[in-house]
PDB file of N, CA and C in Angstrom:
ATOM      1  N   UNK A   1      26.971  51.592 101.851  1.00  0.00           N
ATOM      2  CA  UNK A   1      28.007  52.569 101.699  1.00  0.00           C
ATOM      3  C   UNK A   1      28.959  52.443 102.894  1.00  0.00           C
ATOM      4  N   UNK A   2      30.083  52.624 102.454  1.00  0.00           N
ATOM      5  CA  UNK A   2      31.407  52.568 104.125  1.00  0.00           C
ATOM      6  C   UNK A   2      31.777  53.744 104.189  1.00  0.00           C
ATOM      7  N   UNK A   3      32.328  53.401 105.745  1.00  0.00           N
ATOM      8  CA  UNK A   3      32.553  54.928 106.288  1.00  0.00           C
ATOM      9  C   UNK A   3      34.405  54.576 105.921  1.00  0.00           C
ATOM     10  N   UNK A   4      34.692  55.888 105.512  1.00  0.00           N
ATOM     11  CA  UNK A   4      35.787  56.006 105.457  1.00  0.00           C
ATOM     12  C   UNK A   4      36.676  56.851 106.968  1.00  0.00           C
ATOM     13  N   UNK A   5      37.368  56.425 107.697  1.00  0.00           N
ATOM     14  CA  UNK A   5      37.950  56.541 108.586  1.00  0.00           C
ATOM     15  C   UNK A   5      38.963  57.982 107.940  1.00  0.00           C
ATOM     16  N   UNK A   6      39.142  59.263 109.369  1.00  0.00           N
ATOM     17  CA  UNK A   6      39.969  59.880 108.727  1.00  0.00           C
ATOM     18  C   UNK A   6      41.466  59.675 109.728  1.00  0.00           C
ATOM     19  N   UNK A   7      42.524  59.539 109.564  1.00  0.00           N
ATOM     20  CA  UNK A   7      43.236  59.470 110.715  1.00  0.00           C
ATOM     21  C   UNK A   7      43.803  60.781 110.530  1.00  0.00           C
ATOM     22  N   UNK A   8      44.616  61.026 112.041  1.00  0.00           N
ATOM     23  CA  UNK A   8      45.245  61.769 112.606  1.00  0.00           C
ATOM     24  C   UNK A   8      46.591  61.723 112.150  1.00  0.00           C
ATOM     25  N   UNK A   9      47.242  62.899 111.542  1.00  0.00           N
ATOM     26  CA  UNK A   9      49.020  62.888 111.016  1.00  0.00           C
ATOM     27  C   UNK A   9      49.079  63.977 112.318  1.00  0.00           C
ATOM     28  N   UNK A  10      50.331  63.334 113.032  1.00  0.00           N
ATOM     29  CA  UNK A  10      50.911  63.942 113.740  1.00  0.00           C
ATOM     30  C   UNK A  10      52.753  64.041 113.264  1.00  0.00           C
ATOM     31  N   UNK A  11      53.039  64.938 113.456  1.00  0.00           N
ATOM     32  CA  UNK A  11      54.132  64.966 112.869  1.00  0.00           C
ATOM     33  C   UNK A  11      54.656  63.678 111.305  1.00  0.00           C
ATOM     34  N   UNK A  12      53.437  63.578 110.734  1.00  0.00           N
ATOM     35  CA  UNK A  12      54.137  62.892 108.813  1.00  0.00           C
ATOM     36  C   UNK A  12      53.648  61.008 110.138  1.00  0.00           C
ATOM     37  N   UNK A  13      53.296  61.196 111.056  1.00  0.00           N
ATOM     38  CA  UNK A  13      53.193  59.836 111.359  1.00  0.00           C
ATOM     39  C   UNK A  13      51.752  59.662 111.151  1.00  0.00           C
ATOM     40  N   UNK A  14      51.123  59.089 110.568  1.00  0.00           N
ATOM     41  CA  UNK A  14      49.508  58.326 110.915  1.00  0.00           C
ATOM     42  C   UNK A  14      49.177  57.901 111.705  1.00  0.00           C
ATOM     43  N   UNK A  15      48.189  58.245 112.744  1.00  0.00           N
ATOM     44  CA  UNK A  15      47.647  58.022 113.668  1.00  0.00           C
ATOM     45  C   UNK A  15      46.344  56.965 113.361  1.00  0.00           C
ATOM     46  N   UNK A  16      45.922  55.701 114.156  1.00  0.00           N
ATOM     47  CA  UNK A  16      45.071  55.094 113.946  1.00  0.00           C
ATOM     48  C   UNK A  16      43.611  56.043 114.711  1.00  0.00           C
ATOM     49  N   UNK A  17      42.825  55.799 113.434  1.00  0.00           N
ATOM     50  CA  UNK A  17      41.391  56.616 114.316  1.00  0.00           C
ATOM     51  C   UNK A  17      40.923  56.011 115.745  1.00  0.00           C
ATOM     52  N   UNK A  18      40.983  54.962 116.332  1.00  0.00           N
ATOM     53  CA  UNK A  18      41.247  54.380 117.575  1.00  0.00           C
ATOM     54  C   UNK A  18      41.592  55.208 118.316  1.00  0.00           C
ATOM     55  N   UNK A  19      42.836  55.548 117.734  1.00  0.00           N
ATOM     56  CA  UNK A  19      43.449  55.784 119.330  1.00  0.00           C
ATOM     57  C   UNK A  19      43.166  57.729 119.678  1.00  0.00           C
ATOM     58  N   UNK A  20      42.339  58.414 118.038  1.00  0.00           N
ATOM     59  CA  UNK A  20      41.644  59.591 118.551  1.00  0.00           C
ATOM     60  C   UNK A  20      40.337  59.608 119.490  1.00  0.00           C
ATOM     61  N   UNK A  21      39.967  58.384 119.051  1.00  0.00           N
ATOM     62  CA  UNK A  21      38.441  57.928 120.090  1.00  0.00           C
ATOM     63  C   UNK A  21      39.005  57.584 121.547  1.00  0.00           C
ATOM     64  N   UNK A  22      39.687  57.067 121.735  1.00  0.00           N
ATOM     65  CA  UNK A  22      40.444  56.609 123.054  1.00  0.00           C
ATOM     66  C   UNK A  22      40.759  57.685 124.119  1.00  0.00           C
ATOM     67  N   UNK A  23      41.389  58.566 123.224  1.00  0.00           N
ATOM     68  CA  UNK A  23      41.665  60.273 124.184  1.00  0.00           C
ATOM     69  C   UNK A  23      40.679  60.969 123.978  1.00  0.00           C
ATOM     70  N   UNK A  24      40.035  60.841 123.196  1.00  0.00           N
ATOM     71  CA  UNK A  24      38.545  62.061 123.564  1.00  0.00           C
ATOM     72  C   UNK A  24      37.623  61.044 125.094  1.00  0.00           C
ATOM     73  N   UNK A  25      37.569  59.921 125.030  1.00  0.00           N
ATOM     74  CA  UNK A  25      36.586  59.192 125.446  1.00  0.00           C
ATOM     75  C   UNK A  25      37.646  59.439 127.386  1.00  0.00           C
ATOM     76  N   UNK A  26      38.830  59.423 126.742  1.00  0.00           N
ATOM     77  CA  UNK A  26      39.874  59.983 128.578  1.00  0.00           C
ATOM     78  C   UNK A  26      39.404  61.281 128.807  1.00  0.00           C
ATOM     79  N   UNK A  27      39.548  62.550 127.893  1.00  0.00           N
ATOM     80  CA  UNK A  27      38.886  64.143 128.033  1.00  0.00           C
ATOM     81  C   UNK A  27      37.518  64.068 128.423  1.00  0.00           C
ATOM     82  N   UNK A  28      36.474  63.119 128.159  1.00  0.00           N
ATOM     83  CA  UNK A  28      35.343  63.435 128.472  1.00  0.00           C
ATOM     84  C   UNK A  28      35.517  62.348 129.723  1.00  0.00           C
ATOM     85  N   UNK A  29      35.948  61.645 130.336  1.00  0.00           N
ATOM     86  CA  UNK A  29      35.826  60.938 131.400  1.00  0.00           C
ATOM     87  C   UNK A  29      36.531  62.010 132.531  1.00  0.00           C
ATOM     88  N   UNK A  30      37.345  62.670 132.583  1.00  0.00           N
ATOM     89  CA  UNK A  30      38.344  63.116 133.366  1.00  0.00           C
ATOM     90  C   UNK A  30      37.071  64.813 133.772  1.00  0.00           C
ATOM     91  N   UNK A  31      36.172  64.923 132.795  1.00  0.00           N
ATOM     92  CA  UNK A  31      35.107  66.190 132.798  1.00  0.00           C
ATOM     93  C   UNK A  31      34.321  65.302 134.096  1.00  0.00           C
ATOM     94  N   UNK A  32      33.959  64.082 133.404  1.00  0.00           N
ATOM     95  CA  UNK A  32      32.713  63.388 133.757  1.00  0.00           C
ATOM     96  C   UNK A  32      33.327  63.267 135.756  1.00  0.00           C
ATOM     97  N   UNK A  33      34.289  62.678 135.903  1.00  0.00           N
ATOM     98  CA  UNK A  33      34.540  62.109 137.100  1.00  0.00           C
ATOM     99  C   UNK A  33      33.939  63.385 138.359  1.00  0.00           C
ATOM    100  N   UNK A  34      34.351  64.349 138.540  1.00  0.00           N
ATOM    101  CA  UNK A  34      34.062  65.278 139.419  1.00  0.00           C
ATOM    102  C   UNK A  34      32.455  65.372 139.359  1.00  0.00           C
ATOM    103  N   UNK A  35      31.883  65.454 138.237  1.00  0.00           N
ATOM    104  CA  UNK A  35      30.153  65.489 138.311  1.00  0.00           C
ATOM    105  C   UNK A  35      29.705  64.636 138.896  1.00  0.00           C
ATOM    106  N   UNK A  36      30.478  62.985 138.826  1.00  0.00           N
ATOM    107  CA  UNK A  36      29.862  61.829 138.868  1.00  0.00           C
ATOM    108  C   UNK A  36      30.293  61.710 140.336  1.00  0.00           C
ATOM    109  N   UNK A  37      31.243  62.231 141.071  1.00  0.00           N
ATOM    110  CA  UNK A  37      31.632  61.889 142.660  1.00  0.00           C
ATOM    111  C   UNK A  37      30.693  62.720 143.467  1.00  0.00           C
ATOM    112  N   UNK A  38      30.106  64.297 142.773  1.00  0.00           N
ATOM    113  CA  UNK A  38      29.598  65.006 143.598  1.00  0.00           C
ATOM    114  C   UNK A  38      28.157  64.354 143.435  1.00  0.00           C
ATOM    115  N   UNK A  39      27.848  63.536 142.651  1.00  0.00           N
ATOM    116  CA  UNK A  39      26.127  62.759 142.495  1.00  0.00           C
ATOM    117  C   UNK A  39      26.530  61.353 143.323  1.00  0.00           C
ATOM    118  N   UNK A  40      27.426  61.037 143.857  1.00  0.00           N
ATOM    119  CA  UNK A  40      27.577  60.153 144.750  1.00  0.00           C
ATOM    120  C   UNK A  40      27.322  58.499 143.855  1.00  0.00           C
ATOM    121  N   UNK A  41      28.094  58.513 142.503  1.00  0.00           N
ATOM    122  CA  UNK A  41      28.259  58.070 141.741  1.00  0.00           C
ATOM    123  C   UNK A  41      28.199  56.157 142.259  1.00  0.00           C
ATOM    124  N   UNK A  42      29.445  56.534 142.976  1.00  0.00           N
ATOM    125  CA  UNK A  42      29.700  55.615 143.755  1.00  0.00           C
ATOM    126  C   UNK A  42      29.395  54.778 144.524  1.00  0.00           C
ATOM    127  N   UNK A  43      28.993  55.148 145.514  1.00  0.00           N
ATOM    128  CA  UNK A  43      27.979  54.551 146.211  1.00  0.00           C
ATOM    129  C   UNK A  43      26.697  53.827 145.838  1.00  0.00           C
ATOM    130  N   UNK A  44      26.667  53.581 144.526  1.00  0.00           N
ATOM    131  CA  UNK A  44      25.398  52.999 143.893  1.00  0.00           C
ATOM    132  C   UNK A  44      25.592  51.853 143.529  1.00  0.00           C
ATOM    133  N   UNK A  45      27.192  51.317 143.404  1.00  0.00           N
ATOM    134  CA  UNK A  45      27.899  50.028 142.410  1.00  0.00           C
ATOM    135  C   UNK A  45      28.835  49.778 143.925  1.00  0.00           C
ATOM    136  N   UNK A  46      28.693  48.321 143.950  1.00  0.00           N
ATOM    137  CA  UNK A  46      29.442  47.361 144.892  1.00  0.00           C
ATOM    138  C   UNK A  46      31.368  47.892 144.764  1.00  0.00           C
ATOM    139  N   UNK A  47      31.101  47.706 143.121  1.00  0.00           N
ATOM    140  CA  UNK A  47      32.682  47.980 142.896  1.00  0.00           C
ATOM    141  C   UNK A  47      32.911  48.890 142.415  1.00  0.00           C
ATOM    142  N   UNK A  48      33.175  50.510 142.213  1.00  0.00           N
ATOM    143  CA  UNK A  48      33.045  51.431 141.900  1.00  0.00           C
ATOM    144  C   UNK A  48      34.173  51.253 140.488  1.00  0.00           C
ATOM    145  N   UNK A  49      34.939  51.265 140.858  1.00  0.00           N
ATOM    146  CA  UNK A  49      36.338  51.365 139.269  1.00  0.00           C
ATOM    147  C   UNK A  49      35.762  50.179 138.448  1.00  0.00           C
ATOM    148  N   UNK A  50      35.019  49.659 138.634  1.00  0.00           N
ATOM    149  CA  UNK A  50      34.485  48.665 137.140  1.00  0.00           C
ATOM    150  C   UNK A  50      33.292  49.379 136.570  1.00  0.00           C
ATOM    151  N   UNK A  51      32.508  49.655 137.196  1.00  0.00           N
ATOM    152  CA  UNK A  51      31.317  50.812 136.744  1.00  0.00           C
ATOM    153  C   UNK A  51      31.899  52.016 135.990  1.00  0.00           C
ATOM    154  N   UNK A  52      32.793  53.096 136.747  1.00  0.00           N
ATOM    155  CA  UNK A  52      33.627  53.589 135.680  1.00  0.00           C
ATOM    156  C   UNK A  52      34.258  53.328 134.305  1.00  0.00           C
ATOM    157  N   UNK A  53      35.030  51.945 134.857  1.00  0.00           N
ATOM    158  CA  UNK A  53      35.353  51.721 133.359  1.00  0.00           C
ATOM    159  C   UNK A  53      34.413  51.221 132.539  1.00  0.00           C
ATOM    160  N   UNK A  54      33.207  50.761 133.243  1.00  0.00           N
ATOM    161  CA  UNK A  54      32.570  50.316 132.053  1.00  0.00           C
ATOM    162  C   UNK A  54      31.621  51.435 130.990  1.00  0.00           C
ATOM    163  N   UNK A  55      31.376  52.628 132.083  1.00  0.00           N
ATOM    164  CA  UNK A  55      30.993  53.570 131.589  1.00  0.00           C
ATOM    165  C   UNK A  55      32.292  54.436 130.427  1.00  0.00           C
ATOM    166  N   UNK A  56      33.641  54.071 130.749  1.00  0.00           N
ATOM    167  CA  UNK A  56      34.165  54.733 129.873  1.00  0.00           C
ATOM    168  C   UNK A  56      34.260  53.802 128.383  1.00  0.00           C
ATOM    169  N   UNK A  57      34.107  52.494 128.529  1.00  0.00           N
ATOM    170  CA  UNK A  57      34.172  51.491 127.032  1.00  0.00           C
ATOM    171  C   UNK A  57      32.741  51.878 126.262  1.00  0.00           C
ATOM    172  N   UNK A  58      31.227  52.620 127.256  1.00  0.00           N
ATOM    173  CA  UNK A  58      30.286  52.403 126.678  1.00  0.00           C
ATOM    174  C   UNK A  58      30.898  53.952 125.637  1.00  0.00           C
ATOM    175  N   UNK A  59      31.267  54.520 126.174  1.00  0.00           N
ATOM    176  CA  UNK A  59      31.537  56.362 125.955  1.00  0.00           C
ATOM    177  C   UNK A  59      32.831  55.915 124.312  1.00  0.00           C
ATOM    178  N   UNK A  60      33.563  55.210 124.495  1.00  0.00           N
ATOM    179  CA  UNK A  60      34.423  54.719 123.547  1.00  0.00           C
ATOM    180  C   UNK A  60      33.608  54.263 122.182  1.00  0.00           C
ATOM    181  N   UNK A  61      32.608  53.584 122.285  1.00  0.00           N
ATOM    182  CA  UNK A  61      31.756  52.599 121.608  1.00  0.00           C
ATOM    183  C   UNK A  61      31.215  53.413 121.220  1.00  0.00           C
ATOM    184  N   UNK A  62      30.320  54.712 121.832  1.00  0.00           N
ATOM    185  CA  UNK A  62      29.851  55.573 121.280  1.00  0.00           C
ATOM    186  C   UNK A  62      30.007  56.755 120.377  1.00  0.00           C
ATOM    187  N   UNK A  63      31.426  56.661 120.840  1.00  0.00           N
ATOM    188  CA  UNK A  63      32.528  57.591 120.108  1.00  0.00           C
ATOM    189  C   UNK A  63      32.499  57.171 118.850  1.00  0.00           C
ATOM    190  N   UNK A  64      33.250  55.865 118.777  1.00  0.00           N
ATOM    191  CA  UNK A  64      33.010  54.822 117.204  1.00  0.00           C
ATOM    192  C   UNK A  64      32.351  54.892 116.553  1.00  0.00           C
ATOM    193  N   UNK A  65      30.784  54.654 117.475  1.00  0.00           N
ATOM    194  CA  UNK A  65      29.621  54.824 116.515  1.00  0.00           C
ATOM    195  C   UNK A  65      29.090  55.725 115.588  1.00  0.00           C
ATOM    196  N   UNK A  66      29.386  57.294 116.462  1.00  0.00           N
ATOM    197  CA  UNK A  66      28.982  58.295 115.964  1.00  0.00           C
ATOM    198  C   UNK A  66      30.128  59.257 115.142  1.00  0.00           C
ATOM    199  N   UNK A  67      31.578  58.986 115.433  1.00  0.00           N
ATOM    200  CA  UNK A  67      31.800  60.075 114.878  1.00  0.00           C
ATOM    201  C   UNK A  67      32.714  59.590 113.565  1.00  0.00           C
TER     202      UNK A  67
END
């Protein structure tokens, strides 16, 4: 069975379901960042902004998956 995708009409324009996963996955990163600096997030990964982003593509992927 396929999943049928619903998109987003914003003003009579169609929105690709992408790019609703994309801004939820920025809203929950922008929550996430302050939790993740005060757990000293950082300091755990050599390169800190690649760990982030990679945590935000896994959060994207998951988005996809589930909703």
């Amino acid at each position: 069975m396929t999943q049928t995708f619903r998109e987003l009409i914003i003003g009579g324009v169609l929105v690709a379901p992408i790019i609703s996963y994309v801004l939820m996955a920025v809203a929950i990163i922008m929550v996430l960042r302050p939790v993740l600096h005060f757990m000293r997030f950082p300091s755990f990964f050599s390169n800190p902004p690649i760990a982030e982003l990679s945590l935000y593509v896994a959060i994207v992927g998951l988005l996809v998956l589930t909703v």
